[in-house]
Protein backbone atom coordinates (compact mmCIF):
# COMPACT_ATOMS: atom_id res chain seq x y z
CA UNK A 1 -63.20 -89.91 106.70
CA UNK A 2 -62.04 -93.81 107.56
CA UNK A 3 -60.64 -93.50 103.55
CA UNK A 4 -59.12 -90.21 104.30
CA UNK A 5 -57.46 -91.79 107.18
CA UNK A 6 -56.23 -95.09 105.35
CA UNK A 7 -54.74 -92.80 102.74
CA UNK A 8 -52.79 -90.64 105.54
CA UNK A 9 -51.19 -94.17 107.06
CA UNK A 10 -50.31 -94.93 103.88
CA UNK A 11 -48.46 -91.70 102.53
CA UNK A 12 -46.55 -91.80 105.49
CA UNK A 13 -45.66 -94.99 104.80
CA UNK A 14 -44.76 -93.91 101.36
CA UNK A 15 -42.57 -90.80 102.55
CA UNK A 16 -40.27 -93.11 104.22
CA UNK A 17 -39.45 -93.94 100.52
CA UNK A 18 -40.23 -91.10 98.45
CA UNK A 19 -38.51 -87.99 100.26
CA UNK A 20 -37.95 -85.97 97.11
CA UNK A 21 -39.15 -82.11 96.20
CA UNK A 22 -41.97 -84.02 94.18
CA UNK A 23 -43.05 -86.03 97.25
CA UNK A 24 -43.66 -82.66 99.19
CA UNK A 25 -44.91 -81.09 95.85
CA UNK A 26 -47.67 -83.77 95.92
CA UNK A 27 -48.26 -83.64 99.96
CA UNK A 28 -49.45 -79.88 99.54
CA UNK A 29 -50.92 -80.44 96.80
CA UNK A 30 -53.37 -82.93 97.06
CA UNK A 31 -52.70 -84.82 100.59
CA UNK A 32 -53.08 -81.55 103.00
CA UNK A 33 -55.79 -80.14 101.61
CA UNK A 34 -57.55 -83.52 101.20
CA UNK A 35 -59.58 -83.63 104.93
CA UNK A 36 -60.59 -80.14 104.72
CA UNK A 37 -62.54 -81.21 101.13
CA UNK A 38 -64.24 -84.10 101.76
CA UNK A 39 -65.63 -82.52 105.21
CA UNK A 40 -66.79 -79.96 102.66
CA UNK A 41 -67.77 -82.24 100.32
CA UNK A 42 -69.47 -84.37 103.14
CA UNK A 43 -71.60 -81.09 104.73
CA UNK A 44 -73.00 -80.90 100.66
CA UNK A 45 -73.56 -83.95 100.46
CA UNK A 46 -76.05 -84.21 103.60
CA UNK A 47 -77.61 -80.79 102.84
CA UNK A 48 -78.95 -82.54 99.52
CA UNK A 49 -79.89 -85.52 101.18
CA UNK A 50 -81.98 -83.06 103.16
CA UNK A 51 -83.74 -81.41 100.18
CA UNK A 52 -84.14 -84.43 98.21
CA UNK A 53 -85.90 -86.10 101.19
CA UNK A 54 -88.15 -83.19 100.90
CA UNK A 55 -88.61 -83.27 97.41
CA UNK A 56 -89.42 -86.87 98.20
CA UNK A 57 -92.05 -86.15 100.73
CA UNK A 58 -93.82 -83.05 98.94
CA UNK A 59 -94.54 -85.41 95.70
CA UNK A 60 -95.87 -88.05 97.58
C-alpha cells in the first residue's frame, strides 16, 4: 500500500503538468481503480500464504 501511496503523490505531482483528456483517460483507468486491486490482490495473496503453510505442515 506504501507503493500505492508513492504512486498517488506522484500523479498528482504529474497532473500539475499533464491536464489533458488523456491525463484523466489514464487516472480512471488505471490510477482509481489501482487501491481497490492490490487490497484485492493483497487478501489473495495472504489466503495462499495460509494454505501453503498448511500444505507445508501436512507434508512434514
Amino acid at each position: 500500500m506504501k507503493a500505492v501511496r508513492d504512486l498517488n503523490i506522484t500523479w498528482q505531482q504529474t497532473r500539475n503538468f499533464w491536464m489533458d483528456s488523456k491525463a484523466s483517460e489514464f487516472q480512471d483507468k488505471y490510477i482509481t481503480p489501482l487501491p481497490d486491486a492490490v487490497n484485492s490482490a493483497s487478501s489473495i495473496i495472504e489466503d495462499l500464504d495460509k494454505i501453503l503453510t498448511k500444505i507445508r505442515r501436512d507434508c512434514e
